[in-house]
PDB file of N, CA and C in Angstrom:
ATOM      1  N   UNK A   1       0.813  -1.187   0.000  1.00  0.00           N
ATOM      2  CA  UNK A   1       0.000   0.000   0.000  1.00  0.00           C
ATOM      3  C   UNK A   1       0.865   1.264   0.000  1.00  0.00           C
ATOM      4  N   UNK A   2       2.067   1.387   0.802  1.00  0.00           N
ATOM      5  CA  UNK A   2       2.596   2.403   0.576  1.00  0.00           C
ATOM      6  C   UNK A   2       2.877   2.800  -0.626  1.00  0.00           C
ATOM      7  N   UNK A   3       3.931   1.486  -1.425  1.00  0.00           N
ATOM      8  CA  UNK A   3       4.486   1.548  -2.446  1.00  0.00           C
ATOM      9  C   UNK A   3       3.201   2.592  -3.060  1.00  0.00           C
ATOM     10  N   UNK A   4       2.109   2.064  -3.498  1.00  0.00           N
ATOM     11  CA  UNK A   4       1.332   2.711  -4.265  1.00  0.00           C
ATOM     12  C   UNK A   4       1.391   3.894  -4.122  1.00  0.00           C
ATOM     13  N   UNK A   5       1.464   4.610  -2.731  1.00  0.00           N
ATOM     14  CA  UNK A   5       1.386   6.080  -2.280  1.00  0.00           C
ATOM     15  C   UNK A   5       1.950   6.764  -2.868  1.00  0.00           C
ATOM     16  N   UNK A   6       3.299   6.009  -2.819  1.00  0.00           N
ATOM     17  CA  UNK A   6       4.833   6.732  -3.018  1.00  0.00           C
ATOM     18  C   UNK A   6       4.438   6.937  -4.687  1.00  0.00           C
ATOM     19  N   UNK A   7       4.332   6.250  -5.360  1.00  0.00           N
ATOM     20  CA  UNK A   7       4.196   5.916  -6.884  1.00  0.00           C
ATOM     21  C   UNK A   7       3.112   6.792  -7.404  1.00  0.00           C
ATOM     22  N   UNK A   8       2.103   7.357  -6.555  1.00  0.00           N
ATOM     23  CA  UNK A   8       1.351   8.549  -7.321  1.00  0.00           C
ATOM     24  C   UNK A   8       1.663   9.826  -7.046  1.00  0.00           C
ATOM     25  N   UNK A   9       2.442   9.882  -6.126  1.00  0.00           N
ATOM     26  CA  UNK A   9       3.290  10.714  -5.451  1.00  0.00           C
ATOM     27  C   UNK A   9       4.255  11.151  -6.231  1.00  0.00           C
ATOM     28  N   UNK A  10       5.130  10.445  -6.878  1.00  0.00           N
ATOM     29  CA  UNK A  10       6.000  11.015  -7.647  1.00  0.00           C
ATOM     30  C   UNK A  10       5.312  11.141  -9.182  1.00  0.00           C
ATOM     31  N   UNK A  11       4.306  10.533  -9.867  1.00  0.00           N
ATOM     32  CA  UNK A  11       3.597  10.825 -10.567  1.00  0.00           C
ATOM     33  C   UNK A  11       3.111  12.371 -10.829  1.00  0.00           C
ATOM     34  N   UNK A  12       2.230  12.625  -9.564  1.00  0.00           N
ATOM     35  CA  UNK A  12       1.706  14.076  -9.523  1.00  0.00           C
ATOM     36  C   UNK A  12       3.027  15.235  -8.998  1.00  0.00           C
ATOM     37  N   UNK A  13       4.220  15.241  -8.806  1.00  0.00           N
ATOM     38  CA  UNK A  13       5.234  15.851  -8.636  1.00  0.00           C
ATOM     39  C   UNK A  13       5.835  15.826 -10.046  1.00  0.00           C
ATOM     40  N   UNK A  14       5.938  14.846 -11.557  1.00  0.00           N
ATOM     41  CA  UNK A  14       6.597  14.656 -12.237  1.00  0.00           C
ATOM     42  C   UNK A  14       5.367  15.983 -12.957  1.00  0.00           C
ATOM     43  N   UNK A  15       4.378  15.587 -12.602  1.00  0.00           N
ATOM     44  CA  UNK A  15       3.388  16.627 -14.002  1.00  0.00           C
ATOM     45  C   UNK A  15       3.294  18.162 -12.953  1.00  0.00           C
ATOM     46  N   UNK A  16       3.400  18.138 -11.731  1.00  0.00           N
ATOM     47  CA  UNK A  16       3.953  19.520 -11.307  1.00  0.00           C
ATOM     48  C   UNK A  16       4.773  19.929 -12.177  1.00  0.00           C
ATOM     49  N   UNK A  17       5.957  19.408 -12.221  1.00  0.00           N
ATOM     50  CA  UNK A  17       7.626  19.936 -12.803  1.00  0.00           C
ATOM     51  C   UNK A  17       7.201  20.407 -13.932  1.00  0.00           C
ATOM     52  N   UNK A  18       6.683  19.230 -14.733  1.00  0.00           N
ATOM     53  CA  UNK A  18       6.232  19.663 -16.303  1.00  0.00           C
ATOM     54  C   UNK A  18       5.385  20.375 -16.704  1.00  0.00           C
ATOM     55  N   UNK A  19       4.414  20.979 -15.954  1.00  0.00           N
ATOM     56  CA  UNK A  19       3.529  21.687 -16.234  1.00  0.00           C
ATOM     57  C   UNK A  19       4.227  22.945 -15.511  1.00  0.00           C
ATOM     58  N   UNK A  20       5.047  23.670 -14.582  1.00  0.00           N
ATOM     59  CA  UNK A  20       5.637  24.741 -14.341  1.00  0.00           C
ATOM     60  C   UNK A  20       6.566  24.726 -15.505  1.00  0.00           C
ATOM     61  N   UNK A  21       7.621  24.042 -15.873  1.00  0.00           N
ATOM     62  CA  UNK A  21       8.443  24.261 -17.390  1.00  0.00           C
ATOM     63  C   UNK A  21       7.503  24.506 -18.517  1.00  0.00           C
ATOM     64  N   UNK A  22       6.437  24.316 -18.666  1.00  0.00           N
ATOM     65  CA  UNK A  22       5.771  24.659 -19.674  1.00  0.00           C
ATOM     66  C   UNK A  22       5.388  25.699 -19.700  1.00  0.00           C
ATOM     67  N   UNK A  23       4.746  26.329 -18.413  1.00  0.00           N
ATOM     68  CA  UNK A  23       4.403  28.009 -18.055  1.00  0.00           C
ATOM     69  C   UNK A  23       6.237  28.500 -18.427  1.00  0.00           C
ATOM     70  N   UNK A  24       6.458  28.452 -17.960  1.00  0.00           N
ATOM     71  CA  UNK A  24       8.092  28.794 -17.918  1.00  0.00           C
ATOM     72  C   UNK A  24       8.305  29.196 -19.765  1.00  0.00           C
ATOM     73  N   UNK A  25       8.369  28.253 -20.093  1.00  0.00           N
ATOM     74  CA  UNK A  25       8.165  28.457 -21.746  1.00  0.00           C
ATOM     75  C   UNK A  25       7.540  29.249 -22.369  1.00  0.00           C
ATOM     76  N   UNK A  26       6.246  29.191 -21.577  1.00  0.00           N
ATOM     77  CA  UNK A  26       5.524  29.915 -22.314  1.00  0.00           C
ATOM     78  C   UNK A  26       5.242  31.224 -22.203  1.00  0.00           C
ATOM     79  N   UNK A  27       5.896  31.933 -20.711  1.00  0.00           N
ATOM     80  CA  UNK A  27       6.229  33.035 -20.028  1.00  0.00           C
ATOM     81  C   UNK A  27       7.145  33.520 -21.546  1.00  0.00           C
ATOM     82  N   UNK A  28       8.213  32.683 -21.170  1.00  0.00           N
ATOM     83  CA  UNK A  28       9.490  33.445 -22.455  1.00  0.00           C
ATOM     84  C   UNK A  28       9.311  33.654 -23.681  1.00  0.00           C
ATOM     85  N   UNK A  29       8.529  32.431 -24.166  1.00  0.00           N
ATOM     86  CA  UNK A  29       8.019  32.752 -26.068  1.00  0.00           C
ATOM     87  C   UNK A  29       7.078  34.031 -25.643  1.00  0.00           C
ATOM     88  N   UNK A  30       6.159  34.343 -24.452  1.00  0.00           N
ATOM     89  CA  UNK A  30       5.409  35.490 -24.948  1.00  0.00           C
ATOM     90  C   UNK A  30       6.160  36.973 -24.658  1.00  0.00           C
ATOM     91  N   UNK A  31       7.356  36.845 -23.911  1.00  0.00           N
ATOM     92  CA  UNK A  31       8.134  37.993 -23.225  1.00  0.00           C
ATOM     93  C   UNK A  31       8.993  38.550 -24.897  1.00  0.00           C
ATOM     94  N   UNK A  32       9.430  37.319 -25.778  1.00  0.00           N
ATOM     95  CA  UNK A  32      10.412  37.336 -26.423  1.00  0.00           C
ATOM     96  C   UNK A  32       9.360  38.537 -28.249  1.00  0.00           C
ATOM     97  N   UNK A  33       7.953  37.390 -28.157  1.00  0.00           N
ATOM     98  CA  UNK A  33       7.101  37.574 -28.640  1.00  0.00           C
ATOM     99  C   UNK A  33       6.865  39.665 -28.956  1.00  0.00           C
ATOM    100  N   UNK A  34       6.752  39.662 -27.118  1.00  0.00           N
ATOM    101  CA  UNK A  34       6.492  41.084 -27.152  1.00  0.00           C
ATOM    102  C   UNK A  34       7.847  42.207 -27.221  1.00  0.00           C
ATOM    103  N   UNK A  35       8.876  41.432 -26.887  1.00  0.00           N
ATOM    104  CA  UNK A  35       9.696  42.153 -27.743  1.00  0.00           C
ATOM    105  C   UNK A  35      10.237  42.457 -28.722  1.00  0.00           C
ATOM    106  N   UNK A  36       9.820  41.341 -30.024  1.00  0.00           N
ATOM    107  CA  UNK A  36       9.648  41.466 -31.118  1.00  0.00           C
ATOM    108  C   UNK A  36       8.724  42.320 -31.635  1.00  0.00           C
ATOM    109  N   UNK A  37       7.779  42.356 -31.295  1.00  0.00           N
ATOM    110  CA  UNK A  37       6.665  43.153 -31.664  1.00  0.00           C
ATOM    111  C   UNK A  37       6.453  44.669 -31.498  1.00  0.00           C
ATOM    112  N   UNK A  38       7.365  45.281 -30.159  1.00  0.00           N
ATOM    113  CA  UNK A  38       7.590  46.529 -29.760  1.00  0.00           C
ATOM    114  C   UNK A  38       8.605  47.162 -29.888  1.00  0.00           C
ATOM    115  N   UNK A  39       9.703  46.489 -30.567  1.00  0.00           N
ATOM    116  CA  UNK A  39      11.012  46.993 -31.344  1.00  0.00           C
ATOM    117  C   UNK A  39      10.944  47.762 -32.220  1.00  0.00           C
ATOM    118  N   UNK A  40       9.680  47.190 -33.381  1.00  0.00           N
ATOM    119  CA  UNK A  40       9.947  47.842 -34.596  1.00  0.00           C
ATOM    120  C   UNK A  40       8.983  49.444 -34.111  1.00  0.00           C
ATOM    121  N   UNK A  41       8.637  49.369 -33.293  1.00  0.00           N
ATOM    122  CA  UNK A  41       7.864  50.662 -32.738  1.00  0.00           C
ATOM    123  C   UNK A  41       8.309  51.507 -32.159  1.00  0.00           C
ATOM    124  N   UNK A  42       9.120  50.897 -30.942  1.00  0.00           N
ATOM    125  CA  UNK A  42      10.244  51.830 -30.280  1.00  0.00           C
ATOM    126  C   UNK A  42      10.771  52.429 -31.207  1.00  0.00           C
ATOM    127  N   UNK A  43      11.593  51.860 -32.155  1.00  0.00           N
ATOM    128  CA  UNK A  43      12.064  52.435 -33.284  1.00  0.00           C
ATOM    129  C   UNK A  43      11.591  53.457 -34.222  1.00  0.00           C
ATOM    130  N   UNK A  44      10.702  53.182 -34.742  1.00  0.00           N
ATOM    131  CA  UNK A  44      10.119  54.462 -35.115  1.00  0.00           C
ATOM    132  C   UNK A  44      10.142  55.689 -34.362  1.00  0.00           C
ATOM    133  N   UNK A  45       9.578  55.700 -33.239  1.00  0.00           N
ATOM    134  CA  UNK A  45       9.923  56.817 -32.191  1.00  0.00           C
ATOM    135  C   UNK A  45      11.152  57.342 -31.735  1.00  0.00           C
ATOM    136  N   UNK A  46      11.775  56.283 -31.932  1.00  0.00           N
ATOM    137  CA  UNK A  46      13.286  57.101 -31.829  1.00  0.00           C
ATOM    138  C   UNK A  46      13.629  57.721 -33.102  1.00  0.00           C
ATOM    139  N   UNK A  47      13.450  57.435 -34.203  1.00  0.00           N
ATOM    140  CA  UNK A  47      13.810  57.993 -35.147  1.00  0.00           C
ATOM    141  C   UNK A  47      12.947  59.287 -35.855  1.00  0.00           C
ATOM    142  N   UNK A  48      11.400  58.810 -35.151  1.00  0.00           N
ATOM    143  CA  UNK A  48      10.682  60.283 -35.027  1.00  0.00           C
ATOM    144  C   UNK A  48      11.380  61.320 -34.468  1.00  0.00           C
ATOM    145  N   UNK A  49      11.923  61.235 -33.052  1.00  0.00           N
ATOM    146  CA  UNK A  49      12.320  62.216 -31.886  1.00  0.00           C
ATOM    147  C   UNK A  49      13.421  62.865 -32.067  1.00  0.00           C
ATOM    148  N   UNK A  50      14.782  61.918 -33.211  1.00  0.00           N
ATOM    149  CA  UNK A  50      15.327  62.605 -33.544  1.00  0.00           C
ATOM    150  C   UNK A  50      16.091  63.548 -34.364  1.00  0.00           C
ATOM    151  N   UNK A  51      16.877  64.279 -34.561  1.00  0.00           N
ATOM    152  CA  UNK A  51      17.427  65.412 -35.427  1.00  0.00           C
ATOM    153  C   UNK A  51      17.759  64.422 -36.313  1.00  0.00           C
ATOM    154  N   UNK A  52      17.639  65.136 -38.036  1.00  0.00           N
ATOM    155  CA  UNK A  52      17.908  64.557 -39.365  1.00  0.00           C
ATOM    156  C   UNK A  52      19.469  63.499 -39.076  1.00  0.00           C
ATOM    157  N   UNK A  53      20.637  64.190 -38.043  1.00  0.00           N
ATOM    158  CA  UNK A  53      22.060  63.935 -38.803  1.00  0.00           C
ATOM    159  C   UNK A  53      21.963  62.853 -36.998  1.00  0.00           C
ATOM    160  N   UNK A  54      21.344  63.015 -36.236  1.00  0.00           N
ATOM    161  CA  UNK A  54      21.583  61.635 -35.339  1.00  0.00           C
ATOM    162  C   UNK A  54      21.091  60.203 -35.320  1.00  0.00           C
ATOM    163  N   UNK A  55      20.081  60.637 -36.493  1.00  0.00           N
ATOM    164  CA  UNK A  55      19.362  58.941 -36.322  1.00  0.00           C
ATOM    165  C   UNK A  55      20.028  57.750 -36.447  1.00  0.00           C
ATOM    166  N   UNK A  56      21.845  58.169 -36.720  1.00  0.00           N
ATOM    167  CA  UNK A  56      22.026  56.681 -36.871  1.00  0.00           C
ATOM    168  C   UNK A  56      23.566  57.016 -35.788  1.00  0.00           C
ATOM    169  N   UNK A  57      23.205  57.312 -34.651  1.00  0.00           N
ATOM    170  CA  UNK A  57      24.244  57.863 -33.494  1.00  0.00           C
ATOM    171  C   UNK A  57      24.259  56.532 -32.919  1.00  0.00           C
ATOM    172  N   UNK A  58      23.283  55.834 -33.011  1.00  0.00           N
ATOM    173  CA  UNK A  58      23.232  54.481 -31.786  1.00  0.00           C
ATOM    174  C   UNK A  58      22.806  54.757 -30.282  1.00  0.00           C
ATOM    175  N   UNK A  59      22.547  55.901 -29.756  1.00  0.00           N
ATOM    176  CA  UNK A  59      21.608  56.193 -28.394  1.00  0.00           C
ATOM    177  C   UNK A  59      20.975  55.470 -28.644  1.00  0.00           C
ATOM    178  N   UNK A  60      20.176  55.211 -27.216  1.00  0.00           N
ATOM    179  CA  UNK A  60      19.084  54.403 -27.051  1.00  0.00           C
ATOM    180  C   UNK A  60      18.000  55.499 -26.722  1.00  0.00           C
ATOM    181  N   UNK A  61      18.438  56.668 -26.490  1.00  0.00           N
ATOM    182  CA  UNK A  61      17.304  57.629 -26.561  1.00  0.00           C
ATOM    183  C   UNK A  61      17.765  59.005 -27.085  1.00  0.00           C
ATOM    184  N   UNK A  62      17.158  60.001 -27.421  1.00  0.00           N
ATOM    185  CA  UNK A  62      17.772  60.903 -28.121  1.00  0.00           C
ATOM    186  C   UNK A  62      18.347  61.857 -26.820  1.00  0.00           C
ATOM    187  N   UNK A  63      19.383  62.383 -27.534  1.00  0.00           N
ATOM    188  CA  UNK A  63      19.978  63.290 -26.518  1.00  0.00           C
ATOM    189  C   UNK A  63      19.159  64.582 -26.075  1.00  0.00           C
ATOM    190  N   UNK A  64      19.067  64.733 -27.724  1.00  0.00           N
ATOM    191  CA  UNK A  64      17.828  65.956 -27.569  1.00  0.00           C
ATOM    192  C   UNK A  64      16.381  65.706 -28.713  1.00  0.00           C
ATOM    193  N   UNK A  65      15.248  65.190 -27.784  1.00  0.00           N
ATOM    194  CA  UNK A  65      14.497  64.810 -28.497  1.00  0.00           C
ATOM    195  C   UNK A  65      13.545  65.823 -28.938  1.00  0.00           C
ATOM    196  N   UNK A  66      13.372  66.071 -30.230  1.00  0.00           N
ATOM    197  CA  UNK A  66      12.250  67.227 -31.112  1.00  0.00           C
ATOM    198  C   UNK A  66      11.247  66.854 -31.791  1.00  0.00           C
ATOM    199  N   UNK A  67      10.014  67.865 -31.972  1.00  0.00           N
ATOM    200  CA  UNK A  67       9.279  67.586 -32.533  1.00  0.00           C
ATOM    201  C   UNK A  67       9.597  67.703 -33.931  1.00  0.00           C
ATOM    202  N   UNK A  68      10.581  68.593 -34.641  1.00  0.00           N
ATOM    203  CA  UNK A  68      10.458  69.099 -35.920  1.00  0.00           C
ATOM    204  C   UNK A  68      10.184  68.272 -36.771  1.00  0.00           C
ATOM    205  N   UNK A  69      10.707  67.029 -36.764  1.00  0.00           N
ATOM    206  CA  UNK A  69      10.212  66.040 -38.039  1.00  0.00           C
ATOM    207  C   UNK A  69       8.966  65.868 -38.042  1.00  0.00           C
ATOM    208  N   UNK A  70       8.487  66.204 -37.234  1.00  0.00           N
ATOM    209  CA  UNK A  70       6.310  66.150 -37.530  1.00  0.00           C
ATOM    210  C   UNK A  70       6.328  67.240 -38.486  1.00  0.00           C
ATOM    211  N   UNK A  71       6.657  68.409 -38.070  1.00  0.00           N
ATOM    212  CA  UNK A  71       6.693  69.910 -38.384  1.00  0.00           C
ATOM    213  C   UNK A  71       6.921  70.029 -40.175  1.00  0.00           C
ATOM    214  N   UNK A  72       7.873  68.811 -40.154  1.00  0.00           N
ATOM    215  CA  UNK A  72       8.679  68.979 -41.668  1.00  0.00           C
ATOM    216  C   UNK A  72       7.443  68.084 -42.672  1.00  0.00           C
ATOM    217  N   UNK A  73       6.950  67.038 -41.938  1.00  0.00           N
ATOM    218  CA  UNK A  73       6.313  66.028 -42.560  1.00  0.00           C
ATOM    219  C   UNK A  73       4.634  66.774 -42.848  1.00  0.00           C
ATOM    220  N   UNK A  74       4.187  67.719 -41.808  1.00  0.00           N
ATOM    221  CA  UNK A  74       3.052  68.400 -41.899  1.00  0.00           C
ATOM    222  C   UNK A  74       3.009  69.530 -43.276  1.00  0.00           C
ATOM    223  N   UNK A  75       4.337  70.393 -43.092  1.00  0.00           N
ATOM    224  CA  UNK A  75       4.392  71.541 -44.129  1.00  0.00           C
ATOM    225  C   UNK A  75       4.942  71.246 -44.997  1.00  0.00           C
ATOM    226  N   UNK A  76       5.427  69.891 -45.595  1.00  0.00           N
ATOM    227  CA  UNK A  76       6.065  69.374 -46.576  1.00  0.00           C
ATOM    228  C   UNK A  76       7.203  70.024 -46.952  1.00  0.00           C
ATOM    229  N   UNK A  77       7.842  70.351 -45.841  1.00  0.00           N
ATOM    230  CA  UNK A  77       9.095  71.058 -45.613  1.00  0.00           C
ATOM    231  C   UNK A  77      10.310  70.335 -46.128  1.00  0.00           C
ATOM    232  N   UNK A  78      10.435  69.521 -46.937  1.00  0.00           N
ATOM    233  CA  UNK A  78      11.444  68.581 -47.354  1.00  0.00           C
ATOM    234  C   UNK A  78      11.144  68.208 -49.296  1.00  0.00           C
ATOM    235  N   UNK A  79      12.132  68.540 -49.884  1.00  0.00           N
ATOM    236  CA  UNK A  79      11.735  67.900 -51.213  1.00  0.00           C
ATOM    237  C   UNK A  79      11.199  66.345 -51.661  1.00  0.00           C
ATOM    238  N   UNK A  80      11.449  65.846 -51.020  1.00  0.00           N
ATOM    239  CA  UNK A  80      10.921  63.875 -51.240  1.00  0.00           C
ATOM    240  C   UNK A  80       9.553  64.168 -50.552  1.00  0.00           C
ATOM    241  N   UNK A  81       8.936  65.324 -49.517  1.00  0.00           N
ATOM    242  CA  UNK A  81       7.795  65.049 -49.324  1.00  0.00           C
ATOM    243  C   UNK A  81       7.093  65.984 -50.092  1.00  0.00           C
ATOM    244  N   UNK A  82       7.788  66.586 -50.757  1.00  0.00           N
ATOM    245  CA  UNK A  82       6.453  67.645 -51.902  1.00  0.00           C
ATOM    246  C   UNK A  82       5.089  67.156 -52.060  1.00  0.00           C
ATOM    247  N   UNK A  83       4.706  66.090 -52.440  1.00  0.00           N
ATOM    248  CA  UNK A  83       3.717  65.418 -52.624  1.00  0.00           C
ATOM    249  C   UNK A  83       3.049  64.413 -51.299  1.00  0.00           C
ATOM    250  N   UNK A  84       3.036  64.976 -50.212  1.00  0.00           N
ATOM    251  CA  UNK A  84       2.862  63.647 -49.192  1.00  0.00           C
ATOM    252  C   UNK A  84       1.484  64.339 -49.091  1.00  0.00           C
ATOM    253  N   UNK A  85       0.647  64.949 -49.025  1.00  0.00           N
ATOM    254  CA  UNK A  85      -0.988  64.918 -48.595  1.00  0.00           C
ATOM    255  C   UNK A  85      -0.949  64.232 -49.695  1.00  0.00           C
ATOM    256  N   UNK A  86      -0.881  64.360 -50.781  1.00  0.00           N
ATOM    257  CA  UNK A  86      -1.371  63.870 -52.331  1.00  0.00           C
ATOM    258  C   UNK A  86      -1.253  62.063 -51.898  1.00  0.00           C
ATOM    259  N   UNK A  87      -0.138  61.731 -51.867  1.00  0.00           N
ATOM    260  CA  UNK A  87       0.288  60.544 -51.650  1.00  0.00           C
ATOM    261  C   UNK A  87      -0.688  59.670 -50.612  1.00  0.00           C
ATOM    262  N   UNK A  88      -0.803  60.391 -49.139  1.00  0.00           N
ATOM    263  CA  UNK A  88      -1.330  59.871 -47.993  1.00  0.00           C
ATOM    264  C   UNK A  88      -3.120  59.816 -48.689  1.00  0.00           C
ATOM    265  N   UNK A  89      -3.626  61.027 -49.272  1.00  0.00           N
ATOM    266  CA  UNK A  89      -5.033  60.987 -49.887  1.00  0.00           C
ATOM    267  C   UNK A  89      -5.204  59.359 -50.711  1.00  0.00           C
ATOM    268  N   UNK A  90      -3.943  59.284 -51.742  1.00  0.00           N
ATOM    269  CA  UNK A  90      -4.217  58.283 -52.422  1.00  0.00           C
ATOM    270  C   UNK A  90      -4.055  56.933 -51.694  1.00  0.00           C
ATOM    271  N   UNK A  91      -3.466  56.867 -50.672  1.00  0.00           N
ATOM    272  CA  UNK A  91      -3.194  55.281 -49.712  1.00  0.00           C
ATOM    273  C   UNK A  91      -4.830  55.360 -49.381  1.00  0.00           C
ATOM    274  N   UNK A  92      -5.219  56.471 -48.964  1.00  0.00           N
ATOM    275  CA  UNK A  92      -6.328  56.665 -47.859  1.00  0.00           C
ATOM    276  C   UNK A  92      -7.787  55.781 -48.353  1.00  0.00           C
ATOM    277  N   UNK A  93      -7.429  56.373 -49.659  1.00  0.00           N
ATOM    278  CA  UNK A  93      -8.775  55.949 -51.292  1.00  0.00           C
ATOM    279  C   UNK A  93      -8.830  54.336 -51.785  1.00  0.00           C
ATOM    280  N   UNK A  94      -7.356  53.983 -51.282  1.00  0.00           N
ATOM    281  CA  UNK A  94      -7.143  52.544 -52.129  1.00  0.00           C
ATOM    282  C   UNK A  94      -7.412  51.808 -50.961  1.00  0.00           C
ATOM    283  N   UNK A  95      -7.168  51.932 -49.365  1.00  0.00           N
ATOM    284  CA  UNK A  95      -7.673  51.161 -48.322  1.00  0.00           C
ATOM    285  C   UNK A  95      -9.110  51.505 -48.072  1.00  0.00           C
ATOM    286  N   UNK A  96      -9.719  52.340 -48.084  1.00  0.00           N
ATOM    287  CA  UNK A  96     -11.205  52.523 -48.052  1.00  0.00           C
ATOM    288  C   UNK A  96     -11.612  51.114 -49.174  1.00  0.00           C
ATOM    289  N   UNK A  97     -11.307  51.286 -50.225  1.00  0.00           N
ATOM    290  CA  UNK A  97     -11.686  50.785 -51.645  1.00  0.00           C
ATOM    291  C   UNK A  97     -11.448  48.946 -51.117  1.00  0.00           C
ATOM    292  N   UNK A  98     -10.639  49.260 -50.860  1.00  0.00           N
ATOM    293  CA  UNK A  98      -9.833  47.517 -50.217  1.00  0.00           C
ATOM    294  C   UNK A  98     -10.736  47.041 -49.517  1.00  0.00           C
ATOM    295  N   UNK A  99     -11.422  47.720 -48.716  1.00  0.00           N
ATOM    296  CA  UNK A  99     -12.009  47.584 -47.289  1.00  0.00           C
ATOM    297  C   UNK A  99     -13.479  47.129 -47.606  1.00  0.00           C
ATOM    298  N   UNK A 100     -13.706  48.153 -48.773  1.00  0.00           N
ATOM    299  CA  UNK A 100     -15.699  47.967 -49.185  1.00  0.00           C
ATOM    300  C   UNK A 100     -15.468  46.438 -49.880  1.00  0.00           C
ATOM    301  N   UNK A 101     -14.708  46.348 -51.030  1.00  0.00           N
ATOM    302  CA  UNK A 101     -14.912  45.238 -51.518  1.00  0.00           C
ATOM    303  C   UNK A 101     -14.582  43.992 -50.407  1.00  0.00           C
ATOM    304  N   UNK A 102     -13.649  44.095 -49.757  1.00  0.00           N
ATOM    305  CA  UNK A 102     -13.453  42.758 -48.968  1.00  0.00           C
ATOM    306  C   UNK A 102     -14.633  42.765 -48.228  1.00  0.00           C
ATOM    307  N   UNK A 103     -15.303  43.645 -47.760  1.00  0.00           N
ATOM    308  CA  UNK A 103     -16.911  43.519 -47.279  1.00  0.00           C
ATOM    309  C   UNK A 103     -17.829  42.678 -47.741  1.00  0.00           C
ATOM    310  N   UNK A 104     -17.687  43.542 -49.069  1.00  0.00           N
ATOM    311  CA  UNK A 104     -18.779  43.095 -50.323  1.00  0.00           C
ATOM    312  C   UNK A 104     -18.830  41.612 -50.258  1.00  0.00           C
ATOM    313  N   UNK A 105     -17.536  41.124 -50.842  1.00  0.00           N
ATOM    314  CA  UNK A 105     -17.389  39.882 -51.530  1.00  0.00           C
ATOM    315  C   UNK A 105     -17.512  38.849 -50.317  1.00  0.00           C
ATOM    316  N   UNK A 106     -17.036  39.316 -48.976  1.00  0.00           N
ATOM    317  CA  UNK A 106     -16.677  38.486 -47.743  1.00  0.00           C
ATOM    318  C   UNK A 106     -18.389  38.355 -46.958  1.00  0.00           C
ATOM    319  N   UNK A 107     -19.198  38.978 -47.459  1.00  0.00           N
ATOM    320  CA  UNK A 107     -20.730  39.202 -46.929  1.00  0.00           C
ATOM    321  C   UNK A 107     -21.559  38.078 -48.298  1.00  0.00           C
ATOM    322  N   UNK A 108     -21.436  38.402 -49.172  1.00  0.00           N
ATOM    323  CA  UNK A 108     -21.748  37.620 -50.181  1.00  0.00           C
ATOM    324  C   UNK A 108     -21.778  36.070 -50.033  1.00  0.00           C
ATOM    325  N   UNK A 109     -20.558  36.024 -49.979  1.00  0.00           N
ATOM    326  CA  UNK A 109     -19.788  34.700 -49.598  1.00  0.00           C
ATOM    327  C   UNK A 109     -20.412  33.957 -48.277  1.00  0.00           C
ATOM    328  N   UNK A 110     -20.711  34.732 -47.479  1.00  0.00           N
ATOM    329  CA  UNK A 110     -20.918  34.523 -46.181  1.00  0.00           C
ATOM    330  C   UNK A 110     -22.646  34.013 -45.960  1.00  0.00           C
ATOM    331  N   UNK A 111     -23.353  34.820 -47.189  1.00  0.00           N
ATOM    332  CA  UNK A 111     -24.894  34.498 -47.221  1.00  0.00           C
ATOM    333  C   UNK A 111     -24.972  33.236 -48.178  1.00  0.00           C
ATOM    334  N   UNK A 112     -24.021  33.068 -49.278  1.00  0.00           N
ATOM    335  CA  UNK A 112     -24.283  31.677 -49.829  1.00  0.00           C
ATOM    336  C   UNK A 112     -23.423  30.476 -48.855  1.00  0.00           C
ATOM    337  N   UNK A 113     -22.710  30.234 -48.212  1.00  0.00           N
ATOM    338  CA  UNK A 113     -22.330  29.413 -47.659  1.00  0.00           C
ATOM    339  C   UNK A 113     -23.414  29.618 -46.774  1.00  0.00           C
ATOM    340  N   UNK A 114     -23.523  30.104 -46.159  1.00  0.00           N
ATOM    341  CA  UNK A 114     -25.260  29.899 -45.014  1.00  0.00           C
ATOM    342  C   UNK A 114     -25.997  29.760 -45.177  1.00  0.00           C
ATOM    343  N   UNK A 115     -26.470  29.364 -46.765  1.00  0.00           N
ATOM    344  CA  UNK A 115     -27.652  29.061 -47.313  1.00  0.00           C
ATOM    345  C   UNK A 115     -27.611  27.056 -47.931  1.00  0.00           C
ATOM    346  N   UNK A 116     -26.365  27.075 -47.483  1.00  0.00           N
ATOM    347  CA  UNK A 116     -25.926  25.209 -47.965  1.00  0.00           C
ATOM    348  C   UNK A 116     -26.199  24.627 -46.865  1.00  0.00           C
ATOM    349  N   UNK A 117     -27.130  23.632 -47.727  1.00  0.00           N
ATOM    350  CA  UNK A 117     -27.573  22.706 -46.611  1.00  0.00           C
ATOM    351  C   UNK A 117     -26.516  20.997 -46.260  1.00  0.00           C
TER     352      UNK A 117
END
């Protein structure tokens, strides 16, 4: 009778272990996950914040962080953005457009498959 004790005993201690290494795992794929995911963002912001000739200084934060690159990107204060309302209008037209039809066709779709018996 003991024996038996002992023997479910280390049973339910073996799926303890394995089931904390699995949280454990799964702690890190989602830690690793979210730092993949918030890199390419951080990034942007750093390179928003800073001056044209530091963005590639290697700080991890700007020394002196500015707004002007909004400033430049708003008044099209830069020759490569001459055209950026024009540009941003036309992204704006082709995702609207993207958006109705994937509706359309995805609603369509959606009333004949629900109509199969």
């Amino acid at each position: 009778m003991s024996l038996a004790l002992t023997a479910g005993w280390s049973t339910r201690r073996r799926y303890r272990v394995r089931r904390a290494l699995a949280e454990a795992v799964a702690v890190i794929f989602a830690l690793v996950l979210l730092i993949w995911s918030l890199l390419p963002i951080y990034n942007m912001l750093l390179m928003s914040l800073d001056k044209h000739n530091d963005i590639f200084s290697g700080a991890i934060w700007p020394p002196a962080p500015t707004l002007d690159s909004f400033r430049i990107v708003v008044t099209e204060g830069f020759w490569y953005l001459e055209y950026f309302w024009h540009q941003y209008a036309n992204s704006i037209y082709v995702g609207v457009a993207t958006t109705f039809f994937t509706l359309l066709i995805g609603s369509l779709t959606s009333f004949t498959v629900g109509r199969i018996r």
